[in-house]
Structure formats: structure tokens, C-alpha cells
C-alpha atoms as a PDB file:
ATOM      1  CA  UNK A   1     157.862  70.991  82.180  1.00  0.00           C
ATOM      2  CA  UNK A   2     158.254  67.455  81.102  1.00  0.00           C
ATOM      3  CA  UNK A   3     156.525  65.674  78.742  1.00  0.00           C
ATOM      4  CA  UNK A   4     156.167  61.881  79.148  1.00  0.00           C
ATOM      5  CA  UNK A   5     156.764  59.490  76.537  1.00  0.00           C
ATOM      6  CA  UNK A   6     153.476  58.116  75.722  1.00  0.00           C
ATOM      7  CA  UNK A   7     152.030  54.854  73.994  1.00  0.00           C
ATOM      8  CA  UNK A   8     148.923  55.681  71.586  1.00  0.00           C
ATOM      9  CA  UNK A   9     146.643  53.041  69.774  1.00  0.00           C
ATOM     10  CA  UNK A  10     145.277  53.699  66.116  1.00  0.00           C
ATOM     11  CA  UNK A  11     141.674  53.400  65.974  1.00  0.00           C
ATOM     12  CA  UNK A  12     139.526  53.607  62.793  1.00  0.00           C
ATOM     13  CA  UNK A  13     135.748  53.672  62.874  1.00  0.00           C
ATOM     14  CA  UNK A  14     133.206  53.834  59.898  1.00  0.00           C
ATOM     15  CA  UNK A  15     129.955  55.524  59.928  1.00  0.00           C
ATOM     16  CA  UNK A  16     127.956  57.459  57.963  1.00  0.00           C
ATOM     17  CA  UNK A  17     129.821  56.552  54.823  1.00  0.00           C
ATOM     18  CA  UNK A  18     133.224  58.216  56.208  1.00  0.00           C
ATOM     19  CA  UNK A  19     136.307  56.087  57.477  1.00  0.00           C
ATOM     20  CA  UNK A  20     137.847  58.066  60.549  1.00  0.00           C
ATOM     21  CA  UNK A  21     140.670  56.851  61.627  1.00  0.00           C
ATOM     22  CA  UNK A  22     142.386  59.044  65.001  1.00  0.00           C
ATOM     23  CA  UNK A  23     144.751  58.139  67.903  1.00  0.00           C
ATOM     24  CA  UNK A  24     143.817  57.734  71.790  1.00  0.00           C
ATOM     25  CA  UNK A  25     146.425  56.726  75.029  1.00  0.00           C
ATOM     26  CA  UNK A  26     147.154  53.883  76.495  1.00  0.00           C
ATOM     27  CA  UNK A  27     145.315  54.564  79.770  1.00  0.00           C
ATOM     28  CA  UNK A  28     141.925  55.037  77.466  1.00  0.00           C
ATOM     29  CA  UNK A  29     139.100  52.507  77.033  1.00  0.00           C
ATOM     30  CA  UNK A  30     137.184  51.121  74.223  1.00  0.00           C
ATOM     31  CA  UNK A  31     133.959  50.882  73.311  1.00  0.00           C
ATOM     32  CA  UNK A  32     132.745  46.923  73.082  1.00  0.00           C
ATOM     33  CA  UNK A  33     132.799  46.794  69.243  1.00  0.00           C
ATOM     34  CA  UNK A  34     136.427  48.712  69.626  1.00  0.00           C
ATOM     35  CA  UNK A  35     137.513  45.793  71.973  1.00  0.00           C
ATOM     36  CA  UNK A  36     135.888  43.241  69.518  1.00  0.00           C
ATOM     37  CA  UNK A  37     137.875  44.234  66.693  1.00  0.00           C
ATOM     38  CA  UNK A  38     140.864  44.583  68.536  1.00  0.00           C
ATOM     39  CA  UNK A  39     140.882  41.268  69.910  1.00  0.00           C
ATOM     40  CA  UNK A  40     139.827  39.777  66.815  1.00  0.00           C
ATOM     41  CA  UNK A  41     136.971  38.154  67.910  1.00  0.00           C
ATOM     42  CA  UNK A  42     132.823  38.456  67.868  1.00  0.00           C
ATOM     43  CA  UNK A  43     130.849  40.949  70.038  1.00  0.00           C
ATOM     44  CA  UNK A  44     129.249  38.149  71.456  1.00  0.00           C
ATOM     45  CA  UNK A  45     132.554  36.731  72.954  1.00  0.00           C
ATOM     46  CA  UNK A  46     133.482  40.441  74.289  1.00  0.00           C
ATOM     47  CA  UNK A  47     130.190  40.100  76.406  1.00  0.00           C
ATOM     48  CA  UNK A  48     131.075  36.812  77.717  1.00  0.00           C
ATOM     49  CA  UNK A  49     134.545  38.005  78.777  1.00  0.00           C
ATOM     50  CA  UNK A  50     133.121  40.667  80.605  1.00  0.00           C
ATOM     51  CA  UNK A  51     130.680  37.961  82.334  1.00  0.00           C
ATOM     52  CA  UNK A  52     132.991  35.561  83.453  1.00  0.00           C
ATOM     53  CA  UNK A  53     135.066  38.709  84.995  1.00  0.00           C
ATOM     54  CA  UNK A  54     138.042  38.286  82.040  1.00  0.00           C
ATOM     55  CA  UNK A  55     138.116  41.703  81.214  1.00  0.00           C
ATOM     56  CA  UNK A  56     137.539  44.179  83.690  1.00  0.00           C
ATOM     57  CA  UNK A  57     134.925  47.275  82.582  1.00  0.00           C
ATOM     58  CA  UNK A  58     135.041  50.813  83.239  1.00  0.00           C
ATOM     59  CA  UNK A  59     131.712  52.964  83.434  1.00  0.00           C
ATOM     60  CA  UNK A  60     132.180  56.191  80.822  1.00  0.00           C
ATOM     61  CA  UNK A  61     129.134  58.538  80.061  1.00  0.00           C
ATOM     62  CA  UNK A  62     126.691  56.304  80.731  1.00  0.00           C
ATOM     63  CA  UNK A  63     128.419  53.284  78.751  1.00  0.00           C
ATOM     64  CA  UNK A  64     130.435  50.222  79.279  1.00  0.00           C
ATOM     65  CA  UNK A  65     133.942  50.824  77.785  1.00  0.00           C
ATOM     66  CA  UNK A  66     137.328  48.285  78.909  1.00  0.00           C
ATOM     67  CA  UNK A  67     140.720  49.453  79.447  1.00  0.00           C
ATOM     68  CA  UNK A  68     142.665  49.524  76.737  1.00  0.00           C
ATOM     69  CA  UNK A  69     145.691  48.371  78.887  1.00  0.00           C
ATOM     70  CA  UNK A  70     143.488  45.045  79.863  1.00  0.00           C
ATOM     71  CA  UNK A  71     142.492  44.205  76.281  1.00  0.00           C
ATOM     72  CA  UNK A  72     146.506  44.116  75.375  1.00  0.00           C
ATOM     73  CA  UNK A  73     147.009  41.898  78.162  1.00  0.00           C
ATOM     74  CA  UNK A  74     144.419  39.797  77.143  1.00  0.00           C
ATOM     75  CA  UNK A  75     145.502  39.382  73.477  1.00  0.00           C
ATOM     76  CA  UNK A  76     148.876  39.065  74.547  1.00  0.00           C
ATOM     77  CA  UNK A  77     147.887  36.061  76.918  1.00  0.00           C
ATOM     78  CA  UNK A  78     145.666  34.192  74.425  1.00  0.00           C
ATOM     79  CA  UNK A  79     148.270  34.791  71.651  1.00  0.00           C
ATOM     80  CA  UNK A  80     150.846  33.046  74.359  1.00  0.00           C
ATOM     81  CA  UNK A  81     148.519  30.180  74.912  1.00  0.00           C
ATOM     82  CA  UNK A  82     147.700  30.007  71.121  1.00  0.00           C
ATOM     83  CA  UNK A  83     151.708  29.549  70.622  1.00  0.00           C
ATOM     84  CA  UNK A  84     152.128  26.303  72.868  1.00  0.00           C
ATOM     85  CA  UNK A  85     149.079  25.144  71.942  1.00  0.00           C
ATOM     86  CA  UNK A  86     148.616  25.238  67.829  1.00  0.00           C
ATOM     87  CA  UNK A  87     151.530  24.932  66.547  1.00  0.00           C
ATOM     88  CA  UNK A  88     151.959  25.476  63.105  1.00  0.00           C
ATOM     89  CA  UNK A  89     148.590  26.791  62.749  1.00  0.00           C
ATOM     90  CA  UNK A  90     148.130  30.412  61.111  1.00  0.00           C
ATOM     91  CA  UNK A  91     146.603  33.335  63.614  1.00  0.00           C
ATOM     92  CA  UNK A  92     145.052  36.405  62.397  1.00  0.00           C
ATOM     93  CA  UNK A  93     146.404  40.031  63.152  1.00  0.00           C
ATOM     94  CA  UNK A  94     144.158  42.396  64.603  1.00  0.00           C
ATOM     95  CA  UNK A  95     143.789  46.142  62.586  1.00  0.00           C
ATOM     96  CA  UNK A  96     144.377  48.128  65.413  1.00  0.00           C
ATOM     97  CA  UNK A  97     148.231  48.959  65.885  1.00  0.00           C
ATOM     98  CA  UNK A  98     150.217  50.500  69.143  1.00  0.00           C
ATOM     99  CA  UNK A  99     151.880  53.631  68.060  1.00  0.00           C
ATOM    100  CA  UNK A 100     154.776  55.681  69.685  1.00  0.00           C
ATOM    101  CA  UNK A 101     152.572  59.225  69.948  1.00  0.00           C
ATOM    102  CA  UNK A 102     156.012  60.770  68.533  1.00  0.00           C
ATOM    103  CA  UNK A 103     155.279  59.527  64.862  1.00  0.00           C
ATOM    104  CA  UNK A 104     153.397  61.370  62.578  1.00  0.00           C
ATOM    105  CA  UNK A 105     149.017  62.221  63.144  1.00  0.00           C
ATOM    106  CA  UNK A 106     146.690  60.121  61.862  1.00  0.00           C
ATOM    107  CA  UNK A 107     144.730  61.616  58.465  1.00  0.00           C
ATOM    108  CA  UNK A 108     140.784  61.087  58.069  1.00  0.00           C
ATOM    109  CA  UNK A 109     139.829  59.571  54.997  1.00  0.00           C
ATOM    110  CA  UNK A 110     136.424  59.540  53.041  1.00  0.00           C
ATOM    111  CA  UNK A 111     136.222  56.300  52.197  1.00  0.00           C
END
């Protein structure tokens, strides 16, 4: 038996006082505050994505979650267009980081 090389994403959430931060594949989807944060940008805008049919949504348990594979190719096209198009201008860096699943687990903390 094989095992396939596999990209992972670091996600951290707060609630209830506690910072949890834990990895999940590729292939997954995010919730639409997930996708916010990763894409730097409002809630608000992650709805109107989703509305004018820029990110495609998957159906999970009842909720709306988006492919995190879509969300990547998202940020990486607006990050393109950004380039030729503000030059010279500073961008912000999202939290959320790709991750080879070969390095080391992801600790909670209690923030």
C-alpha cells in the first residue's frame, strides 16, 4: 500500500475563548467565514462571489462550504491581476498557509 503525497491547509478558528488551530486536505471545503479569511476579504464579498457564479459551492451537512482547491485558484488569479495592475502597491497575506502533510501536526492553543 501506497500512500500519496498530499497537500494540507492550516486552519485556525476561535471560539469559546480557545484558539484551535488543525490541518484539513486539499480536496476539502471551507466554511464561508473560512473562505473569507482565506481570501482576505469581507463575508459580504464571499456571498457575492458565490452569486455571480465565481466560486463554485459544495452542499455539506446541510451547509454551504467552497472547495478549497477553487478558493486557491481564485486568490491566485486576483493576486495575478493585482500584479499587472498595481504596481508598486503593497498586498496583504492571507493567515491561512498550504502545508506539505509530511511536516510536523498542528498544536491547539488556549489563547
Amino acid at each position: 500500500m501506497t500512500v500519496e503525497h498530499m497537500e494540507t491547509i492550516a486552519i485556525t478558528r476561535r471560539a469559546s475563548g480557545r484558539t484551535v488551530s488543525y490541518r484539513v486536505p486539499i480536496d476539502a471545503a471551507l466554511s464561508r467565514p473560512e473562505a473569507a479569511a482565506l481570501l482576505s476579504v469581507s463575508l459580504r464579498h464571499v456571498y457575492r462571489l458565490i452569486k455571480a457564479a465565481r466560486l463554485p459551492i459544495v452542499h455539506e451537512r446541510g451547509d454551504i462550504h467552497i472547495p478549497i482547491a477553487a478558493l486557491l485558484d481564485y486568490r491566485d488569479r486576483r493576486s495575478a491581476l493585482r500584479r499587472t495592475t498595481r504596481v508598486g502597491r503593497a498586498r496583504s497575506t492571507s493567515t491561512l498557509q498550504i502545508h506539505d502533510s509530511g511536516s510536523s501536526p498542528v498544536a491547539e492553543n488556549g489563547n
